[in-house]
Protein backbone atom coordinates (compact mmCIF):
# COMPACT_ATOMS: atom_id res chain seq x y z
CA UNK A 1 35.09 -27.37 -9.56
CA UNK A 2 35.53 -23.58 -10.44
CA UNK A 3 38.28 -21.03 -8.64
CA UNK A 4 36.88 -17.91 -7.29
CA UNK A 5 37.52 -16.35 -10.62
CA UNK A 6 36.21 -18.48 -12.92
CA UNK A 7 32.82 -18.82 -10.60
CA UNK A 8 32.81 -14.73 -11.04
CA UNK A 9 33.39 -15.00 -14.64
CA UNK A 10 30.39 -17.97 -15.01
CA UNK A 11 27.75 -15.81 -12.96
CA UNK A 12 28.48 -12.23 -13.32
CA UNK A 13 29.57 -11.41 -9.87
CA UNK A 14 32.79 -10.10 -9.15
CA UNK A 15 35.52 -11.72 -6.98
CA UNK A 16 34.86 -8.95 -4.23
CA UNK A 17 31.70 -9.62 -4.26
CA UNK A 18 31.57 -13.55 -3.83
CA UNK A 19 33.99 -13.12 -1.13
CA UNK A 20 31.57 -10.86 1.02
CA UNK A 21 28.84 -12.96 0.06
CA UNK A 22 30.75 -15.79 1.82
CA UNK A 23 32.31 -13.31 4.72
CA UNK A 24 28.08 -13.14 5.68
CA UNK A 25 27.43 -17.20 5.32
CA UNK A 26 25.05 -16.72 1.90
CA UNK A 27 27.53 -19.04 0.10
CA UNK A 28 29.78 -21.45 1.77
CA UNK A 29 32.02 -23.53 -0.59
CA UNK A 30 33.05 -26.81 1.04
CA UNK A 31 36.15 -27.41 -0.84
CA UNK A 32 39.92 -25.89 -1.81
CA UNK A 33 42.07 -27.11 -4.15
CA UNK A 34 46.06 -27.92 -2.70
CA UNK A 35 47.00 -24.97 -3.01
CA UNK A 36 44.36 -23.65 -0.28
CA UNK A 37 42.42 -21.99 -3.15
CA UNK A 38 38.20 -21.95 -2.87
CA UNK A 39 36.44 -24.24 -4.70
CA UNK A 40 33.46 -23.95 -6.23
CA UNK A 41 30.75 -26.86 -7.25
CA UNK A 42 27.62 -26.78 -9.51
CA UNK A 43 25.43 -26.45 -7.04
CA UNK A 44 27.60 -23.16 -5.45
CA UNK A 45 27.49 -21.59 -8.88
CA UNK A 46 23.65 -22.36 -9.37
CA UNK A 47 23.46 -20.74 -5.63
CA UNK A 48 25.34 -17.74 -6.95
CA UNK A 49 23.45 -17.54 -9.48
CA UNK A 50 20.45 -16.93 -7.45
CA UNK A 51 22.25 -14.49 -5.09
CA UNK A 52 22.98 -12.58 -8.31
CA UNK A 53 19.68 -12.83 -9.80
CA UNK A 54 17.70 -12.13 -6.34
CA UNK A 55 20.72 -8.48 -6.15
CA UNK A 56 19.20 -7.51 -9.66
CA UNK A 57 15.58 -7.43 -7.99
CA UNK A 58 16.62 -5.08 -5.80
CA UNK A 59 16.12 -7.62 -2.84
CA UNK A 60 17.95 -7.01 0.94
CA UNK A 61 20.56 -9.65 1.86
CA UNK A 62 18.71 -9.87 5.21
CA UNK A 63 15.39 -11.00 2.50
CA UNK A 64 18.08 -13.06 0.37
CA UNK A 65 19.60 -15.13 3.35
CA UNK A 66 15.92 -16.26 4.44
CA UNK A 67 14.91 -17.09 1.20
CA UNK A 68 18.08 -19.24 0.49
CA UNK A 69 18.64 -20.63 3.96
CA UNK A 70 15.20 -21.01 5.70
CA UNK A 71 13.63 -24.13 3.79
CA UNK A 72 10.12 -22.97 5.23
CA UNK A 73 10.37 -19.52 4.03
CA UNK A 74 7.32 -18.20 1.79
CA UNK A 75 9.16 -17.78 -1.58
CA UNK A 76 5.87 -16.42 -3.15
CA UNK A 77 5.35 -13.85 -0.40
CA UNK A 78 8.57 -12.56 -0.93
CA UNK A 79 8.62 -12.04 -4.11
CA UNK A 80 5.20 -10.49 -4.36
CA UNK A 81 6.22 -7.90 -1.17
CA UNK A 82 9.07 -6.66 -3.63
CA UNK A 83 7.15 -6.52 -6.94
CA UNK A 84 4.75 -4.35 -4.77
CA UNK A 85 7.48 -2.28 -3.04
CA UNK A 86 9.23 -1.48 -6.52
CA UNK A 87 5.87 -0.49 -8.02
CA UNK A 88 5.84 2.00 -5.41
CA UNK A 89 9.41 3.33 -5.37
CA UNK A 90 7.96 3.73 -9.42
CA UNK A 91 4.72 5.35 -8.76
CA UNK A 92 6.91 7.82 -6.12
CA UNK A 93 9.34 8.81 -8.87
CA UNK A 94 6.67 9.48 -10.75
CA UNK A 95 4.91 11.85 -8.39
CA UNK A 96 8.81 13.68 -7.75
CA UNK A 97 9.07 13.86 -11.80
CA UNK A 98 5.94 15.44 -12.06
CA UNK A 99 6.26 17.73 -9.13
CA UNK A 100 9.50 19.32 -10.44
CA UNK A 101 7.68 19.63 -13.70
CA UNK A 102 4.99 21.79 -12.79
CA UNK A 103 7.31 23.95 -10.60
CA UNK A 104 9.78 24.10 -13.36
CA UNK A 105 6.68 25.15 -15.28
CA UNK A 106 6.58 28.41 -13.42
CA UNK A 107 8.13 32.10 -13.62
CA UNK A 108 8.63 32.22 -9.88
CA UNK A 109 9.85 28.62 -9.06
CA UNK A 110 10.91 29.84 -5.32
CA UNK A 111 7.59 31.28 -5.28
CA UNK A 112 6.00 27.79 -6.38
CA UNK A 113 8.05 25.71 -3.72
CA UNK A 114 6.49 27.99 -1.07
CA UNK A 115 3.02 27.82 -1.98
CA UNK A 116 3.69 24.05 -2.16
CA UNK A 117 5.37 23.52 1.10
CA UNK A 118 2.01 25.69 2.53
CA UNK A 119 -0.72 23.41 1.04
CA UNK A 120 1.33 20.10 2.45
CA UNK A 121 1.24 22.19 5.54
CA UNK A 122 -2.31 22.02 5.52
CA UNK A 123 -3.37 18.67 4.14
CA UNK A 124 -0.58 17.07 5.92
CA UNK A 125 -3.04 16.50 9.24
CA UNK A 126 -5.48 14.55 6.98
CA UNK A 127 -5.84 11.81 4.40
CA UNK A 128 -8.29 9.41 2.51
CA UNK A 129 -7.68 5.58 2.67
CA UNK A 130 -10.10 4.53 0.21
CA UNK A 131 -10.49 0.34 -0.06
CA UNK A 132 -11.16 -2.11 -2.48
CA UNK A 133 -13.37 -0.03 -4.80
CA UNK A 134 -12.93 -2.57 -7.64
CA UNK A 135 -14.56 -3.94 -10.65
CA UNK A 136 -14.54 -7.58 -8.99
CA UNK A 137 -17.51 -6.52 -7.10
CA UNK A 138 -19.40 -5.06 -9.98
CA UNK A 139 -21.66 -7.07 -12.35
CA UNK A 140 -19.66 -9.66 -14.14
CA UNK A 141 -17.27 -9.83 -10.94
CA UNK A 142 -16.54 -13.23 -9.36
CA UNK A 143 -17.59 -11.15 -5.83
CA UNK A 144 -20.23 -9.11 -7.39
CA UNK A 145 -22.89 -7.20 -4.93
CA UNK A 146 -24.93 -4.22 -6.29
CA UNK A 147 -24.51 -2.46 -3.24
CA UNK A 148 -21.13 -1.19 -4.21
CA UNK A 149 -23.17 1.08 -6.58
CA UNK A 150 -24.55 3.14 -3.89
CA UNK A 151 -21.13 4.32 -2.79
CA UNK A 152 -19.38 5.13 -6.34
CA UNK A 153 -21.08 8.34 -6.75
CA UNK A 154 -20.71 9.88 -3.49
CA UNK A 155 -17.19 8.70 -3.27
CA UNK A 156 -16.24 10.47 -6.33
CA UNK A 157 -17.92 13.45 -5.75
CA UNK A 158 -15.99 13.56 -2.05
CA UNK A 159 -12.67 12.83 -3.66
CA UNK A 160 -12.80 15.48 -6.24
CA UNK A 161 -13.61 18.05 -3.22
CA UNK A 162 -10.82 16.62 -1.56
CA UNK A 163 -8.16 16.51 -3.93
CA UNK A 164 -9.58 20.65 -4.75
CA UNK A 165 -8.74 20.99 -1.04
CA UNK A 166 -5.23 19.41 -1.15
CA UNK A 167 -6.03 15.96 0.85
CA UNK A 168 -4.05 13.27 -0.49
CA UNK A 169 -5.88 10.67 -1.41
CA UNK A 170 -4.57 7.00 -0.48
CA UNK A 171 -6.32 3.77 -2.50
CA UNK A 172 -5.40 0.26 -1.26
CA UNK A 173 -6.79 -2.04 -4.02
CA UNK A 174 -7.00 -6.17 -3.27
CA UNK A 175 -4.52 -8.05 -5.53
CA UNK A 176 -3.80 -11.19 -5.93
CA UNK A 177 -1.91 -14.41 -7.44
CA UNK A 178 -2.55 -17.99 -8.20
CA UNK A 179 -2.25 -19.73 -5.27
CA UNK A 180 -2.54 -17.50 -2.60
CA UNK A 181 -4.08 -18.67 0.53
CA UNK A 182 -6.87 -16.01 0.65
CA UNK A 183 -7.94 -18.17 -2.51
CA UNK A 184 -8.78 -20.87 -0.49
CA UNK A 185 -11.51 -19.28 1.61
CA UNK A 186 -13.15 -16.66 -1.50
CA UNK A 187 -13.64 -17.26 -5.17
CA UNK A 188 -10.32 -16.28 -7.36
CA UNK A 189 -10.61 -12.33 -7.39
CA UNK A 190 -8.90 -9.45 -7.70
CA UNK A 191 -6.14 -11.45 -9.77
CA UNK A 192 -3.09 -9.18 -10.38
CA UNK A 193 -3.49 -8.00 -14.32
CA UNK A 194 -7.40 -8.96 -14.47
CA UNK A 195 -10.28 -6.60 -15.14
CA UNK A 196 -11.45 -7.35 -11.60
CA UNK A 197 -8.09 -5.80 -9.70
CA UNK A 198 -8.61 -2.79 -11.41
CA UNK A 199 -10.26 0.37 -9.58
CA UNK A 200 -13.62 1.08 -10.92
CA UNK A 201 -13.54 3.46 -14.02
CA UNK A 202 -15.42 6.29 -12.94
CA UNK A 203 -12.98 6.35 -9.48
CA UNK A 204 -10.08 5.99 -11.43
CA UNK A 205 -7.03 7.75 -9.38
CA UNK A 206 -5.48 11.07 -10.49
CA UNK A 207 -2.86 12.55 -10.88
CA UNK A 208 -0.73 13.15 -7.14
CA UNK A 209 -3.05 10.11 -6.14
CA UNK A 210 -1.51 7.33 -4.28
CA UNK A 211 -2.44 3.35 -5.17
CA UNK A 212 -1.23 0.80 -3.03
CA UNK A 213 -1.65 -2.93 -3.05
CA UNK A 214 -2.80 -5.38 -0.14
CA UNK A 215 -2.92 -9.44 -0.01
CA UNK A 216 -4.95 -9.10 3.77
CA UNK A 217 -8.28 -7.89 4.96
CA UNK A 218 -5.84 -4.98 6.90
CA UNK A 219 -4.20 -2.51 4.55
CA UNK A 220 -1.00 -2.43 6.75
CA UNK A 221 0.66 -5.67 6.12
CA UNK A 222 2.15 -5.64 3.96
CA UNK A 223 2.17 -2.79 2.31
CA UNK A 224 4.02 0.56 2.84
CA UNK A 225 0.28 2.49 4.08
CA UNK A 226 2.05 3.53 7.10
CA UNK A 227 5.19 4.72 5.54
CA UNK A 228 2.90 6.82 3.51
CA UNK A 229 0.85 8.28 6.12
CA UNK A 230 3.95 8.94 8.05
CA UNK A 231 5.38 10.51 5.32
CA UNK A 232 2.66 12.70 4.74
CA UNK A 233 2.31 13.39 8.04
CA UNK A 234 -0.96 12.44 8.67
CA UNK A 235 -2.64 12.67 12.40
CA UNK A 236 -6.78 11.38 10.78
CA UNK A 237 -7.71 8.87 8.35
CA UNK A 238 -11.07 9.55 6.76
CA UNK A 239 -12.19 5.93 5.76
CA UNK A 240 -13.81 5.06 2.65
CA UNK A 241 -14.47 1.71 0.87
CA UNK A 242 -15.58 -1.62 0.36
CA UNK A 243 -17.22 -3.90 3.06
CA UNK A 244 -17.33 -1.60 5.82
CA UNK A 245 -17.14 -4.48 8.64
CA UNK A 246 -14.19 -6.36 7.43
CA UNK A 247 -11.14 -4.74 5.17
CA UNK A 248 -12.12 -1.20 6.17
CA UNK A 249 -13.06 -2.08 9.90
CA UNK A 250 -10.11 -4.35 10.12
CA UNK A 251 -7.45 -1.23 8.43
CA UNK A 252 -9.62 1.19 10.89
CA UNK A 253 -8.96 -0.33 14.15
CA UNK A 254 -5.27 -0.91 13.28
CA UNK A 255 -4.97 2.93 12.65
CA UNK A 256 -6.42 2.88 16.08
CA UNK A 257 -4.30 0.82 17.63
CA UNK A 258 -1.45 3.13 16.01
CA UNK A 259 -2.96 6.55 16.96
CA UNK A 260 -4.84 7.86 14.18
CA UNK A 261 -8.19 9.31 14.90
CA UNK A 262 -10.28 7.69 13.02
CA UNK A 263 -13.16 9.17 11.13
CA UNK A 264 -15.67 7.26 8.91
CA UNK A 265 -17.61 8.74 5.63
CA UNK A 266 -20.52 6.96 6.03
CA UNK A 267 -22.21 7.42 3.20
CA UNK A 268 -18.85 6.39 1.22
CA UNK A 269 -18.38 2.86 2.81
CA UNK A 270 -20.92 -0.33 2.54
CA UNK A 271 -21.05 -3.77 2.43
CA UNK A 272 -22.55 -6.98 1.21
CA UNK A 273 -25.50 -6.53 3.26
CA UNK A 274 -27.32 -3.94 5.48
CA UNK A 275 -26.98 -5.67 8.91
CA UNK A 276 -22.87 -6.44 7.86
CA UNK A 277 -22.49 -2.46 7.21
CA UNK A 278 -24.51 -1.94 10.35
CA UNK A 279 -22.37 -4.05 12.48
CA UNK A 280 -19.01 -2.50 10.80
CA UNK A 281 -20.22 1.12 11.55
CA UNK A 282 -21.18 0.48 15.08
CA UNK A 283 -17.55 -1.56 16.61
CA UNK A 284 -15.48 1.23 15.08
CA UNK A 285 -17.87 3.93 16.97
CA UNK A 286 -18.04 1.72 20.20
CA UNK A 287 -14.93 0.28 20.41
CA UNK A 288 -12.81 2.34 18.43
CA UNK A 289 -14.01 5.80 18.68
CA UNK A 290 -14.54 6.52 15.18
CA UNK A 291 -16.00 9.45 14.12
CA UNK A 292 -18.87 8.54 11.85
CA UNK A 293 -20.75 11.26 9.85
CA UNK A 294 -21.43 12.03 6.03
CA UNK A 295 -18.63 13.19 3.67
CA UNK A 296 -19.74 16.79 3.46
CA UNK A 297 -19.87 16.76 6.82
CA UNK A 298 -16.46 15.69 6.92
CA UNK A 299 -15.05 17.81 4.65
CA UNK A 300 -16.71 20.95 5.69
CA UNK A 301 -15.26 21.00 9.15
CA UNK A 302 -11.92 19.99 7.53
CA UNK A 303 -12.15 23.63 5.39
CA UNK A 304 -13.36 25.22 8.73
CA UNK A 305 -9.83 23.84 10.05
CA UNK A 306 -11.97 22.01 13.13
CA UNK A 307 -9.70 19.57 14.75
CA UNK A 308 -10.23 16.02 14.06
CA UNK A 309 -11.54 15.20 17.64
CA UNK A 310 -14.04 17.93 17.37
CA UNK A 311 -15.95 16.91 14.58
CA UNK A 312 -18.20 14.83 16.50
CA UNK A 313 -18.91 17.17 19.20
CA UNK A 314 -19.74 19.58 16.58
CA UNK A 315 -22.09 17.57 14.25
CA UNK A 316 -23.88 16.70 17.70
CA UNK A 317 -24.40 20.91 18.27
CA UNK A 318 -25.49 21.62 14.96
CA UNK A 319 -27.68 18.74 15.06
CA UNK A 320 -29.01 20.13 18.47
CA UNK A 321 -29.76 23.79 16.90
């Protein structure tokens, strides 16, 4: 049995810190020596040990009491939800690093925080969620469909208009590990640090991009998509992606059911067959009231500044004329 001290000394904490740690139940030592001191036994220290170790990953005590006190708590879930939230505190740094770069980079930095506040200003209405465009579902993919190849090109050429107009451009890319449940139903794919979870080469993300990871057909649990968008202040999606009626139906009706308006570049989503893309396209129109016309389209009444709910209404006119 170890005194407060000497359990500080043996795990790293400090005496302060076991102390709260007991204060908010994640340790509870049973026994005290005569003197009315704490005691400390193995399997306390081992548990400190964990509390220590689970601090170090960044972790939330609210996370940290449910994985050491609910025995039917997901241990694997957890830890993936914080590898994926630190990757994107990482990939955020990044963007603020490179951001205070480029205005460093110029004579008039006042001048170059104004012209960037303006063009978030303008974007900020709008963004891209683009989905699963990965190499799993390319030849030599575990989930490979040739249809996928229709969409690359277009895509690309509407994200490089978009990025030239300022739209940020969001991709939520599958990823897995052994042993997830999905895994059960599909073939292994999209296995975190394979060729197959990586975006397709000639979509690869640029610079100011965002890349976010998802375990579930919808792109919101799970991941921080809506923090994003909120961040960015974004009022329409424009959807783009892989499988029209399931990951990007299922990530367009919950931006529905959240208030987005919805729009759909249909020649930039597809899926594993006609009659599937068919069926995705038409419950988002009926049911959802997505907005479903080509990327140029899309785009072009974007630089026109039309309003998101007008775009249909318009497309309809010019189609009339």
């Amino acid at each position: 049995m170890l005194t407060v001290k000497a359990a500080a000394d043996e795990t790293g904490l400090t005496v302060k810190g076991i102390r709260f740690y007991e204060k908010i139940g994640l340790i509870r030592p049973a026994e005290r020596s005569p003197a009315g001191y704490r005691l400390y036994s193995e399997e306390d220290v081992a548990r400190l040990h964990q509390i220590h170790f689970y601090r170090e990953q960044k972790f939330s005590l609210e996370d940290i009491d449910a994985m050491l006190n609910d025995p039917d708590v997901d241990l694997r879930s957890y830890l993936k939800r914080q590898l994926f939230d630190v990757e994107d505190q990482i990939r955020e740094l990044e963007r603020v690093r490179d951001t205070l770069d480029r205005v460093l980079r110029e004579n008039d930095c006042r001048g170059a925080i104004g012209d960037k506040v303006r063009d978030a200003e303008h974007r900020s209405r709008y963004a891209i969620v683009s989905t699963d465009m990965q190499n799993e579902f390319l030849d030599g993919g575990s989930m490979s469909c040739r249809r996928i190849c229709n969409i690359i090109e277009p895509l690309k050429a509407m994200l490089e208009r978009a990025r030239a107009m300022g739209i940020p451009v969001i991709y939520v890319r599958d990823s897995h590990h052994c042993n997830d449940p999905e895994l059960e139903i599909w073939p292994d794919h999209c296995l975190e640090g394979t060729w197959g979870a990586q975006i397709i080469d000639q979509l690869a993300p640029a610079q100011g991009d965002y890349v976010l990871k998802k375990n579930y057909f919808n792109a919101f649990i799970g991941t921080k998509l809506q923090a994003t968008l909120k961040k960015l202040g974004t009022e329409a999606i424009i959807f783009t992606g892989w499988r029209t009626h399931v990951c990007v139906a299922q990530t367009a009706i919950e931006a529905f059911q959240r208030g987005y308006r919805i729009l759909v570049a249909e020649d930039c989503v597809d899926s594993t067959t006609q009659v599937e893309h068919e069926f995705g396209l038409n419950l988002l129109q009926v049911n959802y009231c997505a907005e479903v016309l080509p990327w140029q389209t899309i785009l072009d009444l974007i630089a026109q500044n039309t309003a998101p709910g007008e775009m249909s209404g318009q497309q309809e006119r010019s189609e009339a004329t």
